[in-house]
Protein backbone atom coordinates (compact mmCIF):
# COMPACT_ATOMS: atom_id res chain seq x y z
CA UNK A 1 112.96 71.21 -29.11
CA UNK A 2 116.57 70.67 -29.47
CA UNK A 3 116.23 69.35 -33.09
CA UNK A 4 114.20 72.47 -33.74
CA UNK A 5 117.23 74.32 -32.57
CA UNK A 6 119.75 72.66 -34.20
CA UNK A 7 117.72 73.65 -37.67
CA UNK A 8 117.86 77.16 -36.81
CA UNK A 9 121.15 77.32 -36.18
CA UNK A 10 122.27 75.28 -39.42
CA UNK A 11 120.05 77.68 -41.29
CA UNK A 12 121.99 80.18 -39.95
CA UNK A 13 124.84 79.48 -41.16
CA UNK A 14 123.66 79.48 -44.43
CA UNK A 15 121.97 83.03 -43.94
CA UNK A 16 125.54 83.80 -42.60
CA UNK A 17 126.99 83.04 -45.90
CA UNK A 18 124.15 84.31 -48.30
CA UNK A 19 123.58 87.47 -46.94
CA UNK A 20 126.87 88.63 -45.53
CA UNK A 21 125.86 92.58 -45.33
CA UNK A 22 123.09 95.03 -43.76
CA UNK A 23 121.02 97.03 -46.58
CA UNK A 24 118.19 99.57 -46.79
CA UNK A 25 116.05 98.92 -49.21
CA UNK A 26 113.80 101.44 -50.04
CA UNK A 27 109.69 99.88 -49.10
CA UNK A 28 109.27 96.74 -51.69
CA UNK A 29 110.94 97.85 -54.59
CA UNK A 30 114.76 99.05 -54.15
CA UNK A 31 117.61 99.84 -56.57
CA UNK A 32 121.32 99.68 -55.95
CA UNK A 33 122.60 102.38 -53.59
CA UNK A 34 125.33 103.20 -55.80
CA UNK A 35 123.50 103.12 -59.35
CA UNK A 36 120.32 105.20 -58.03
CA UNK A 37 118.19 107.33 -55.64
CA UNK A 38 114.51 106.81 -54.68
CA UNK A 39 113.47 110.34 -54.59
CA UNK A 40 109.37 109.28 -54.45
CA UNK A 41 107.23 106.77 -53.55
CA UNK A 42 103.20 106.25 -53.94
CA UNK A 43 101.26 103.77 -53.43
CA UNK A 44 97.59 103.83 -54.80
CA UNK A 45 94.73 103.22 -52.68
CA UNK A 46 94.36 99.50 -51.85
CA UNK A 47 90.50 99.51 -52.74
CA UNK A 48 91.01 100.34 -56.58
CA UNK A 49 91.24 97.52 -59.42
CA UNK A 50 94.26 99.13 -60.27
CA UNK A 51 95.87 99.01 -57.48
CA UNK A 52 98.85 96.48 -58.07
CA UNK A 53 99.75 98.17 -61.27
CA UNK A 54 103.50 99.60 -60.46
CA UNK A 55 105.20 102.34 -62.57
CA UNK A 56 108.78 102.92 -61.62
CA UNK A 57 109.44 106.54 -63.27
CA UNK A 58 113.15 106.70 -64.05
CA UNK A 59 114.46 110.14 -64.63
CA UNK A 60 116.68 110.01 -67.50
CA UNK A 61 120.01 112.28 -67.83
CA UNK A 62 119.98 112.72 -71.53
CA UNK A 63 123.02 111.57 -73.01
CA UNK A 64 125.39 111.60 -69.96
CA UNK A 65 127.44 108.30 -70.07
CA UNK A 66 127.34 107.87 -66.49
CA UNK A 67 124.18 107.95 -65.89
CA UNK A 68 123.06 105.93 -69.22
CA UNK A 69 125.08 103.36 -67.33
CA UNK A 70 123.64 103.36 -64.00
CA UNK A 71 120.30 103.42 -65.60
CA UNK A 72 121.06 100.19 -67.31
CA UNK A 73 122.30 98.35 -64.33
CA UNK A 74 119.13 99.62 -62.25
CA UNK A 75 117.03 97.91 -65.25
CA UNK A 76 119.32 95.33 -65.24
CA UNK A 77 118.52 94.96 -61.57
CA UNK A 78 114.46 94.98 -62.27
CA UNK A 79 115.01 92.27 -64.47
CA UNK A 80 116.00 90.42 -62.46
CA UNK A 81 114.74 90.84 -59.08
CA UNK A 82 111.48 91.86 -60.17
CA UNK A 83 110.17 90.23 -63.27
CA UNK A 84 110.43 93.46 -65.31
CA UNK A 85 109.40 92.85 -68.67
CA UNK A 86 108.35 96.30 -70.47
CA UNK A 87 109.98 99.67 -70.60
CA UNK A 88 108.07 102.24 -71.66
CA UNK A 89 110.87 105.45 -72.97
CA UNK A 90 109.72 109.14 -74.50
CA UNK A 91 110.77 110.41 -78.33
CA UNK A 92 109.48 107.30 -80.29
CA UNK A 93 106.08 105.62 -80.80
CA UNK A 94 105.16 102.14 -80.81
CA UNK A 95 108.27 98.90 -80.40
CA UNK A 96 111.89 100.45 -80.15
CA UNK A 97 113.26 97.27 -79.89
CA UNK A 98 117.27 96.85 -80.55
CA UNK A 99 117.54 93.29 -79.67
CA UNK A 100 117.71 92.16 -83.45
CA UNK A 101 121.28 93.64 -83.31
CA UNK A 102 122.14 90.92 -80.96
CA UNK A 103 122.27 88.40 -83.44
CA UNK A 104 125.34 90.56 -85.43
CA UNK A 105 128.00 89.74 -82.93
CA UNK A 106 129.16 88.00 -79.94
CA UNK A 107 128.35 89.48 -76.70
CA UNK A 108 131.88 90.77 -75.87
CA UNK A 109 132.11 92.84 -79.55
CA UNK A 110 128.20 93.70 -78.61
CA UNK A 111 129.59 95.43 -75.53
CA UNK A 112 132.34 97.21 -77.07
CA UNK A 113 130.33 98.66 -79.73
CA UNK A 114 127.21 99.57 -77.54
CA UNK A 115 129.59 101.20 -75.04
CA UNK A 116 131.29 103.19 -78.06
CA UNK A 117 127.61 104.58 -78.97
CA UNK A 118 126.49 105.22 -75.34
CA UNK A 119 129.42 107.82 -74.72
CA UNK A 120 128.84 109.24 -78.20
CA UNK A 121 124.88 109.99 -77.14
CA UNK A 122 123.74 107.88 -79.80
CA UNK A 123 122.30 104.90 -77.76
CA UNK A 124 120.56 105.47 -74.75
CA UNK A 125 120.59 103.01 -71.41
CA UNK A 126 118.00 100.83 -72.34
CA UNK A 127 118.63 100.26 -75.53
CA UNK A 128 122.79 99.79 -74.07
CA UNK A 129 121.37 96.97 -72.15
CA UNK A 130 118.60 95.57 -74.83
CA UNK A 131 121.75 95.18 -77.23
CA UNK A 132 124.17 93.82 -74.82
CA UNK A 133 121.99 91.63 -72.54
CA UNK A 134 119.83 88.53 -73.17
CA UNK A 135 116.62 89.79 -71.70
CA UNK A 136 113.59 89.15 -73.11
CA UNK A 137 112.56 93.02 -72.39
CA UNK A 138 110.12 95.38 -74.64
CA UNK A 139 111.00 99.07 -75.38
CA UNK A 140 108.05 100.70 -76.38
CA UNK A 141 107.51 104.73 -77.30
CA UNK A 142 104.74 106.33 -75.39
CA UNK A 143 105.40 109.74 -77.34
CA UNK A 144 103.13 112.04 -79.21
CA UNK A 145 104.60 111.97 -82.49
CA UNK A 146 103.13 115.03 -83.64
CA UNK A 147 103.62 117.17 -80.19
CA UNK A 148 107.05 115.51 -80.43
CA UNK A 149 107.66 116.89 -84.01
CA UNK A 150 106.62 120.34 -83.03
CA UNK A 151 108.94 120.42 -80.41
CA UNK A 152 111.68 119.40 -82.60
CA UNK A 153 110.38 121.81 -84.82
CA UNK A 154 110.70 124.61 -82.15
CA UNK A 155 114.12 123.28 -80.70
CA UNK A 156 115.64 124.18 -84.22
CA UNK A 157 114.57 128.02 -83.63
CA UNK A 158 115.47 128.21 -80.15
CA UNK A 159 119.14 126.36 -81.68
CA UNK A 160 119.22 129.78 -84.07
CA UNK A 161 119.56 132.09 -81.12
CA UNK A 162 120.39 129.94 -78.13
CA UNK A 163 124.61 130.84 -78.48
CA UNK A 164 123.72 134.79 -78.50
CA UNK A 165 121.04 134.79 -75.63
CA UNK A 166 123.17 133.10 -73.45
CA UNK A 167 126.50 135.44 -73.65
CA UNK A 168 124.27 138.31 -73.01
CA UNK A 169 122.89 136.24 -69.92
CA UNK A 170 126.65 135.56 -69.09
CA UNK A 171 127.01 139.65 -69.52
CA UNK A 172 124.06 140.45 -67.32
CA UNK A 173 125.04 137.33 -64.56
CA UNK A 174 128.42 139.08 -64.30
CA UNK A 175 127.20 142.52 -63.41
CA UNK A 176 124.87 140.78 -61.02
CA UNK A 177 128.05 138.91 -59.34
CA UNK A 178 129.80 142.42 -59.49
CA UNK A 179 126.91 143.67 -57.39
CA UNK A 180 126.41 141.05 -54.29
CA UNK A 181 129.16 141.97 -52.52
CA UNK A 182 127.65 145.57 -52.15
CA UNK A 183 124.21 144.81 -51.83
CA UNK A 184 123.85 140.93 -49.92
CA UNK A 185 124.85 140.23 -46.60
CA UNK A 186 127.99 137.89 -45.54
CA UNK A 187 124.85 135.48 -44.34
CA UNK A 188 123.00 135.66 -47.41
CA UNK A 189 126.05 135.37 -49.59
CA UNK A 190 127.08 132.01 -47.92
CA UNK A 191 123.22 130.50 -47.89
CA UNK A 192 123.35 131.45 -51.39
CA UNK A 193 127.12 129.67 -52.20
CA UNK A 194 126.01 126.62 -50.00
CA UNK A 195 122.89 126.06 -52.25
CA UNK A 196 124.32 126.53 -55.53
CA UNK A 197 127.04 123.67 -54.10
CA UNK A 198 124.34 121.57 -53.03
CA UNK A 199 122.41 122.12 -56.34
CA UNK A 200 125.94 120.97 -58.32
CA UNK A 201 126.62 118.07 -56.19
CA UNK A 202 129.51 119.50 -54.48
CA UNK A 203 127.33 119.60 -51.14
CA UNK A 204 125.94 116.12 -50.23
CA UNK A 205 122.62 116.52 -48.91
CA UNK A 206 123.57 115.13 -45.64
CA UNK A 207 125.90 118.02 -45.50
CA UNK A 208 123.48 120.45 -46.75
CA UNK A 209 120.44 119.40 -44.36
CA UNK A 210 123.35 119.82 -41.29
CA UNK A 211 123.92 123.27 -42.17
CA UNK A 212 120.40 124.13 -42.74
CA UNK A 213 119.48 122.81 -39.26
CA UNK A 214 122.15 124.93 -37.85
CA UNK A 215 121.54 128.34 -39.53
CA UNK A 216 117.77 127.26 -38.49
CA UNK A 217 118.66 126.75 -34.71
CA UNK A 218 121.09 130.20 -35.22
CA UNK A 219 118.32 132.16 -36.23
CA UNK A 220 116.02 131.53 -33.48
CA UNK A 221 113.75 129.70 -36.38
CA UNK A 222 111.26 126.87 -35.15
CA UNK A 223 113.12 123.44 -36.33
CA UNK A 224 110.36 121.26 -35.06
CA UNK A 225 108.90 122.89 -38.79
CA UNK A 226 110.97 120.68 -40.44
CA UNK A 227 110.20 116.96 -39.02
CA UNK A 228 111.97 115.62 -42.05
CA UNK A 229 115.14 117.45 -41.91
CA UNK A 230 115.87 116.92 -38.02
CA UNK A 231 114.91 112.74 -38.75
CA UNK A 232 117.50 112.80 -41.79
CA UNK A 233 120.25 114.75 -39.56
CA UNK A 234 119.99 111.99 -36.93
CA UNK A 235 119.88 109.58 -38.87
CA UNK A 236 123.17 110.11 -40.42
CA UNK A 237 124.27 111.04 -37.38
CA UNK A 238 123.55 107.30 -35.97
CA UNK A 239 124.71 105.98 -39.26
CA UNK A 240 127.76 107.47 -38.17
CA UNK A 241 128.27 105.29 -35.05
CA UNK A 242 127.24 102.19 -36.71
CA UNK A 243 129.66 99.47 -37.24
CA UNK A 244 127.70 97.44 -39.42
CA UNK A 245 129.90 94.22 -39.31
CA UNK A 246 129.96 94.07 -35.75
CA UNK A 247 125.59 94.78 -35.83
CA UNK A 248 125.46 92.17 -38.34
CA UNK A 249 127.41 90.06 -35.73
CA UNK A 250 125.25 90.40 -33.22
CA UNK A 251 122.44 89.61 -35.37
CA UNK A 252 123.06 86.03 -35.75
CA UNK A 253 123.67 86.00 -31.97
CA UNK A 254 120.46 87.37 -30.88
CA UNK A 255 118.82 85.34 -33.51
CA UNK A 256 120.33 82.23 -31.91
CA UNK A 257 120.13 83.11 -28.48
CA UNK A 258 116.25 84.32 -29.27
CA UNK A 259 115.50 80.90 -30.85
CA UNK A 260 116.24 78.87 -27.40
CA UNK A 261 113.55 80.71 -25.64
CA UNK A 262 110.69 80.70 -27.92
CA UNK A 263 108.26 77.66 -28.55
CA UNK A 264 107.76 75.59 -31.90
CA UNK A 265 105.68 78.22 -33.47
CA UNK A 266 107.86 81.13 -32.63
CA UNK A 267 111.11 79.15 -33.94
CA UNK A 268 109.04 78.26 -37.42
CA UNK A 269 108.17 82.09 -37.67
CA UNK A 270 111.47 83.11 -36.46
CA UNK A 271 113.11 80.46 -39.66
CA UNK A 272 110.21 81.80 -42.22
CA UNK A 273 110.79 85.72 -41.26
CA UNK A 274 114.63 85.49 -41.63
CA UNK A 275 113.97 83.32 -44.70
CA UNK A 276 111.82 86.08 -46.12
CA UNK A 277 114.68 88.66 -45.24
CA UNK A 278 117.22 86.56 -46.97
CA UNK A 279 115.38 86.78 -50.11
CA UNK A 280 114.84 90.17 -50.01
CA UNK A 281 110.75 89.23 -50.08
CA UNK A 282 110.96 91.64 -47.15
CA UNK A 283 112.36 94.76 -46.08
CA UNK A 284 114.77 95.16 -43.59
CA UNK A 285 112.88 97.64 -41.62
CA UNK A 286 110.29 94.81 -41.63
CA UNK A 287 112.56 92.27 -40.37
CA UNK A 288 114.12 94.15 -37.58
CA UNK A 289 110.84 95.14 -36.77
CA UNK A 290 110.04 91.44 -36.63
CA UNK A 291 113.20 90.69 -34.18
CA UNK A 292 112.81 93.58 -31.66
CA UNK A 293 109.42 92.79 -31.30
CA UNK A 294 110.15 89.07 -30.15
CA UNK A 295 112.85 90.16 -27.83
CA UNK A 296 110.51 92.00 -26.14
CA UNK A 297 109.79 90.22 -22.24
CA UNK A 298 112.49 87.80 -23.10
CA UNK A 299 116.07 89.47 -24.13
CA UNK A 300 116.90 92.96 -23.67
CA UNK A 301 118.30 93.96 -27.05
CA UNK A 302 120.41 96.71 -25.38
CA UNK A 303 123.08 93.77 -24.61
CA UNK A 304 123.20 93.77 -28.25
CA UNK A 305 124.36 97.76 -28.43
CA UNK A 306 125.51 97.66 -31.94
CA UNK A 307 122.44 95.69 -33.45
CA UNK A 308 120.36 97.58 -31.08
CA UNK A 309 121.79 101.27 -32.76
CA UNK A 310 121.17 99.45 -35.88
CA UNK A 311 117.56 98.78 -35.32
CA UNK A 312 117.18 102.51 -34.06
CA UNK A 313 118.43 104.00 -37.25
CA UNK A 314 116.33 101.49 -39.27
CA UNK A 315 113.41 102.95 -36.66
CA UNK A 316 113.98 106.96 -37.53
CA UNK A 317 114.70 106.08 -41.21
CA UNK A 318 111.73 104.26 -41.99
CA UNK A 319 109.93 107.39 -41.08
CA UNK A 320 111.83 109.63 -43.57
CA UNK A 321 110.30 110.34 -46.86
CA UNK A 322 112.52 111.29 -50.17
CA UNK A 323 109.75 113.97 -51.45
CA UNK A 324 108.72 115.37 -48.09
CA UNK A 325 112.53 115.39 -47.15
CA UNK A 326 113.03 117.38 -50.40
CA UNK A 327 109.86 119.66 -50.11
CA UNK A 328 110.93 120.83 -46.61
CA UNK A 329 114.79 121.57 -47.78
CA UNK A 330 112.90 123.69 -49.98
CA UNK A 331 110.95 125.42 -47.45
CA UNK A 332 113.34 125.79 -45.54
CA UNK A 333 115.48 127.66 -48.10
CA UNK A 334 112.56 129.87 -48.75
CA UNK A 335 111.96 130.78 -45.03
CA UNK A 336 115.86 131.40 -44.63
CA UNK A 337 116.20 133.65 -47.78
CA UNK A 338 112.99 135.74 -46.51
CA UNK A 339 114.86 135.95 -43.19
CA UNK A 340 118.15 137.01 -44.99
CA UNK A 341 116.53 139.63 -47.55
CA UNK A 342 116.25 143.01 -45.57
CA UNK A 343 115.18 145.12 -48.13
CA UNK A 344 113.83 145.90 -51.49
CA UNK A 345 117.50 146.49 -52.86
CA UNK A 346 118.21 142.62 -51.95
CA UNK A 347 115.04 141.41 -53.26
CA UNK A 348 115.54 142.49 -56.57
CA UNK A 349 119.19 142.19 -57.24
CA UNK A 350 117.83 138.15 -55.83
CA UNK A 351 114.48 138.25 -58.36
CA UNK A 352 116.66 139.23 -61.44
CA UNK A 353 119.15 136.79 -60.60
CA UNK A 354 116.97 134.02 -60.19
CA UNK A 355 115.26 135.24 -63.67
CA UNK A 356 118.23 134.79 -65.62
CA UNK A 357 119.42 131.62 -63.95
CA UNK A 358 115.68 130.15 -65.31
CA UNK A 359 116.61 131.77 -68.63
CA UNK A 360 119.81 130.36 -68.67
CA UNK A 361 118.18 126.69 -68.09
CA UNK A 362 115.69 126.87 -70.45
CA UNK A 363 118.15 127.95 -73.17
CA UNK A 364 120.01 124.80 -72.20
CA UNK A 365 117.00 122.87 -72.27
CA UNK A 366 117.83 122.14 -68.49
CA UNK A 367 114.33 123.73 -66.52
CA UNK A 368 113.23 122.00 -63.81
CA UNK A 369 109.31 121.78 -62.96
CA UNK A 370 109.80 124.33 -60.08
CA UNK A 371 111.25 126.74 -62.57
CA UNK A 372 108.80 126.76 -65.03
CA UNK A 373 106.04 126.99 -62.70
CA UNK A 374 108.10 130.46 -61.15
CA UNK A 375 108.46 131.55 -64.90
CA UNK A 376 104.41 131.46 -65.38
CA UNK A 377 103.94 133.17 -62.04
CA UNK A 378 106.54 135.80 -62.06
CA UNK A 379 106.69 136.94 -66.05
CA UNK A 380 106.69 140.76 -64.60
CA UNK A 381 110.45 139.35 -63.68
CA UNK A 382 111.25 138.43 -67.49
CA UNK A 383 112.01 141.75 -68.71
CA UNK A 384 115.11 143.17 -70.08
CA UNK A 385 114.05 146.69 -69.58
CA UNK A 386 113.67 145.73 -65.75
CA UNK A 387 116.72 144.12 -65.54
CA UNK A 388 119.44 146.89 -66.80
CA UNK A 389 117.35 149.75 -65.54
CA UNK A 390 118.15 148.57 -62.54
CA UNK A 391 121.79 147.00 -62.93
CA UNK A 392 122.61 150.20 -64.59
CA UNK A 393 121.35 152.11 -61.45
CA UNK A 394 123.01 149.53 -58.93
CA UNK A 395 126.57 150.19 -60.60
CA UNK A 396 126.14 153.99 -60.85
CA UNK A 397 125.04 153.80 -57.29
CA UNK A 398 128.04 151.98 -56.06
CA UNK A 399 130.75 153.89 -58.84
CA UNK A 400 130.98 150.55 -60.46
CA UNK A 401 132.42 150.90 -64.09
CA UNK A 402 130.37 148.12 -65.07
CA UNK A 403 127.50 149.29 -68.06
CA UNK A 404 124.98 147.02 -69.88
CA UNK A 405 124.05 148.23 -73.32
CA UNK A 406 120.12 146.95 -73.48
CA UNK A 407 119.61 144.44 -76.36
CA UNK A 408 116.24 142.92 -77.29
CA UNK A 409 117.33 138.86 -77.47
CA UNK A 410 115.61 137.73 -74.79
CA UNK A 411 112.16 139.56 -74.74
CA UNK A 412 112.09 138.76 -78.64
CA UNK A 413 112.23 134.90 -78.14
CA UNK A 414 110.84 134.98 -74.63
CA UNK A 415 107.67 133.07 -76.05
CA UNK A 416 110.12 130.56 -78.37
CA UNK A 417 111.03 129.31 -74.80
CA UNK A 418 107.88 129.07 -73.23
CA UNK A 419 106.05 127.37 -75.80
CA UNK A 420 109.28 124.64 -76.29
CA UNK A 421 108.29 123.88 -72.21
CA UNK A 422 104.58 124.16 -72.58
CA UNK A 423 104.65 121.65 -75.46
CA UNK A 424 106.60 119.87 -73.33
CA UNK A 425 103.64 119.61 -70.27
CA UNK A 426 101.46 118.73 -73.44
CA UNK A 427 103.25 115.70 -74.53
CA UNK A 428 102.74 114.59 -70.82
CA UNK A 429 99.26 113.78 -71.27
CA UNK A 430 99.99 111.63 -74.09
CA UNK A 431 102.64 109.41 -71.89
CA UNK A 432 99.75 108.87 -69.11
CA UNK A 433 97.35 107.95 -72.40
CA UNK A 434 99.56 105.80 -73.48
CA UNK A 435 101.36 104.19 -70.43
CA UNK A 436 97.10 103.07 -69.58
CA UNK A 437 96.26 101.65 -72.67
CA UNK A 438 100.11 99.76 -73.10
CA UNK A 439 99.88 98.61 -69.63
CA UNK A 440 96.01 97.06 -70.41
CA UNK A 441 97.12 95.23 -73.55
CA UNK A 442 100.72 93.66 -72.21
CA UNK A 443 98.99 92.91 -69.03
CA UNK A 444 101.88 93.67 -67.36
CA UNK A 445 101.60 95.17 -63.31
CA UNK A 446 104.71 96.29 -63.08
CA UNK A 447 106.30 98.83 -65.96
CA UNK A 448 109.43 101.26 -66.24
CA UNK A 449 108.73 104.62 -67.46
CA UNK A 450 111.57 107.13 -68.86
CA UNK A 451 111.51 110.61 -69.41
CA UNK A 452 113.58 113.36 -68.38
CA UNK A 453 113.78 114.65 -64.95
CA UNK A 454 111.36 118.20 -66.54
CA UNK A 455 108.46 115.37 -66.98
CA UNK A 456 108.25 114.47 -63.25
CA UNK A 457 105.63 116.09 -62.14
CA UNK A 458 103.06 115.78 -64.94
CA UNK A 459 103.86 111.99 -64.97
CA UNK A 460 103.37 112.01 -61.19
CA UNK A 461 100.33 113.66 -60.97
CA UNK A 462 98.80 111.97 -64.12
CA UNK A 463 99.60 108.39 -62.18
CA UNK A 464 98.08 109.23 -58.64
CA UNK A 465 95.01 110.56 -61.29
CA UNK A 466 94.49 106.89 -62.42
CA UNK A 467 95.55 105.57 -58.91
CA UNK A 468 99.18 103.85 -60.15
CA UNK A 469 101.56 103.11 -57.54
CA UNK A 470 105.19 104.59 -58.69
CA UNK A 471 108.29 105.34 -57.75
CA UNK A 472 110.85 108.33 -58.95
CA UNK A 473 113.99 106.82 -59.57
CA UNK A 474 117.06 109.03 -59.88
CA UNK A 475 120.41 107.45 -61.53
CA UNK A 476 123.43 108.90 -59.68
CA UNK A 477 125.03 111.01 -61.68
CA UNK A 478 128.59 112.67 -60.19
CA UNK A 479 129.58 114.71 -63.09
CA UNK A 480 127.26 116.94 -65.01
CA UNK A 481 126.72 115.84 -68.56
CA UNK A 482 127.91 117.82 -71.64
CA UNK A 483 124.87 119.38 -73.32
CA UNK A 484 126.96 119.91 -76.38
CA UNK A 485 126.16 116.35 -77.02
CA UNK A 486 122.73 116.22 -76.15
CA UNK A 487 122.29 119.26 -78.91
CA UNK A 488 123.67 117.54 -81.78
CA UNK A 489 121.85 114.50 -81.21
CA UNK A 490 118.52 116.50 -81.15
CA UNK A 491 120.18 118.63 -84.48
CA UNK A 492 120.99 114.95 -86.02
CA UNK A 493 116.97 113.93 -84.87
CA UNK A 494 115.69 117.15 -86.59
CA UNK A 495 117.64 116.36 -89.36
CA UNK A 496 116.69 112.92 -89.85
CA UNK A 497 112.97 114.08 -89.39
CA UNK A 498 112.95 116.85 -92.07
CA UNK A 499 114.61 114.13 -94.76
């Protein structure tokens, strides 16, 4: 028994060394904390043939540097910690390979150039790392060429009038702004301020859930709705109180203190779990899973208080889920708004502000899934006639000086923007086409998927439709990306296609 020890505790100190800090990785697959967010997570029903085929969906930031860059480090980190072989990117067809430029210069002048072209738009993250690495990685096109052309072809029209809708969107926004002051409530105003910060990173979401919870809890509103949100807010709460070094400390005590009490076969499991751990073959809610349930009857882990507040957070975390967490935020907003919107005056002034917001975004090619879906179901909302009828009225109302002259820009190219986003959903049938029949001839299980952030949910749904296991992977971004650039590369594309 005391050789058996003595193992343990040598391998210890080699653990000790190894793995010097305490992470969260996020189920079996994880990416760096600070290069990305797992927003989603599905696994595919165990029973289908399928079943071990893994997409990991990144949601690509179109030509902002910083997150072309994270996106290349979390492929970078696939690569290498999980085998990752084949990326699979929208807007071409067929190998997009750049790794023949490798062979032009040393790796140093590689990087310098690459990095050049990345801040420029002209190179995306993938290829950044396909010309500057020594991967053996594929970059294949699961576009539509045709549906891809059309859109092109339709971006070029909605490029005509994009500059002139949006200053009368500005003009209409700012009569809107004029109005709030008059017609929201302080409570409404701030709910509204606090979302728009959250929704432009100013707000972390930590910060965001916090204040939800306690406008919740102020309005006499059920929080026990919102399982997610309350787990998140004490989570971070006990993340808080957590000195890591000192839980990562007691760790190695407990584990050698543990291993004196426990037979041969719980010292070989105890050497093969933290083993496991060590290579990351595990998760870490797995492993302290693992050690609090071996303490149990023989060492009370509350003498270890900082490992044992480490092993609670790990508890209440493992429970949270990115999408549900996100879904309720949303509900939440919804039920708060309803609470905060007292009459029909509110309403609309909110309705016609939303509207133009969603105009706004689809004019800078910028529409999320949620506001295209409000577009379809709210088109009464889309009107100009409806919206200075009743700014007009507001500002008269109120002896406001402020007068909107009507102008027919938007309700003229209303249907430019909705087709530009409905061939957009179209193309999204063609990825999941694709993505099947590349995945069957590479016989690869595990694949990277990029599109922008607008694809999402058609990709998502399309890969629980063929039962695919994925993940939504978000690079952090902490400045918003200039669309100015993402405009003339699309400009330079149509160009290149019409010659």
């Amino acid at each position: 028994m005391y050789s058996i020890r003595m193992l343990v505790l040598v391998f210890i100190c080699v653990f000790c060394i190894c793995n010097s800090a305490l992470s969260l990785p996020a189920g079996d697959y994880s990416v760096p904390s600070d290069l990305g967010i797992v927003k989603e997570a599905f696994d595919a029903p165990s029973g289908n043939k399928d079943c071990a085929r893994m997409i990991i969906h990144i949601q690509d930031a179109h030509c902002n540097y910083e997150a072309q860059k994270n996106m290349a480090g979390i492929l970078e980190h696939l690569v290498e910690n999980y085998n990752l072989k084949l990326v699979m990117v929208e807007g071409g067809n067929g190998n997009v390979n750049l790794d023949f430029l490798r062979s032009y210069a040393d790796k140093i002048s590689r990087q310098e150039i690459a990095d050049k072209y990345l801040k420029m738009g002209k190179i995306s993250g993938e290829e950044y790392l396909d010309i500057v690495s020594d991967y053996d990685i594929e970059l294949y096109g699961i576009d539509d060429e045709p549906l891809y052309d059309m859109q092109l072809d339709n971006f070029s029209n909605i490029d005509k009038i994009r500059e002139k809708c949006l200053q009368y969107v500005k003009k209409l926004s700012g009569v809107v702004s004029v109005l709030k002051p008059f017609i929201y409530s302080e409570q409404l105003r701030q709910l509204e301020e606090k979302k728009s910060k959250y929704k432009e990173n100013a707000f972390s979401l930590a910060d965001y859930s916090q204040y939800l919870t306690e406008i919740i809890i102020n309005k006499g509103m059920k929080l026990k709705a919102y399982p997610q949100i309350s787990k998140f807010c004490r989570t971070v709460r006990l993340e808080k109180d957590i000195d890591f070094q000192l839980a990562e400390q007691e760790r190695n005590t407990f584990v050698k203190d543990i291993a004196g009490l426990l037979d041969e076969a719980g010292v070989n499991e105890l050497i093969n779990m933290t083993k496991e751990f060590k290579e990351k073959n595990i998760s870490a809610q797995e492993y302290y899973t693992f050690l609090k349930f071996i303490s149990e009857e023989k060492v009370d882990l509350k003498s270890y208080p900082h490992l044992n507040n480490y092993v609670d957070y790990l508890t209440l975390s493992k429970d949270i889920e990115a999408k549900s967490l996100l879904e309720e935020i949303s509900q939440a907003e919804k039920a708060l708004f309803e609470a905060y919107l007292t009459n029909n005056e509110q309403r609309e002034l909110r309705d016609i502000d939303k509207a133009l917001k969603i105009i706004s975004r689809m004019l800078n090619l910028e529409l999320t899934p949620d506001g295209y879906t409000f577009f379809k179901v709210n088109k009464h909302l889309f009107h100009n006639d409806y919206w200075i009828n009743f700014l007009n009225r507001s500002c008269a109302k109120y002896n406001l000086p402020e007068k909107i002259s009507p102008s027919n820009i938007i309700d003229a190219n209303l249907n430019l923007l909705e087709e530009f986003y409905r061939l957009g959903t179209e193309r999204e049938k063609a990825f999941i086409k694709n993505v099947v029949k590349k995945m069957n001839d590479s016989d690869e299980n595990i694949a990277v998927l990029i599109t922008g952030g607008f694809h999402t949910l058609g990709i998502t749904r399309g890969l629980k439709s063929i039962d695919y296991s994925y993940l939504v992977v978000a690079p952090i971004v902490s400045v918003n990306k200039d669309s100015s650039i993402y405009f003339s590369v699309l400009r330079e594309e149509r160009k290149q296609n019409l010659e």
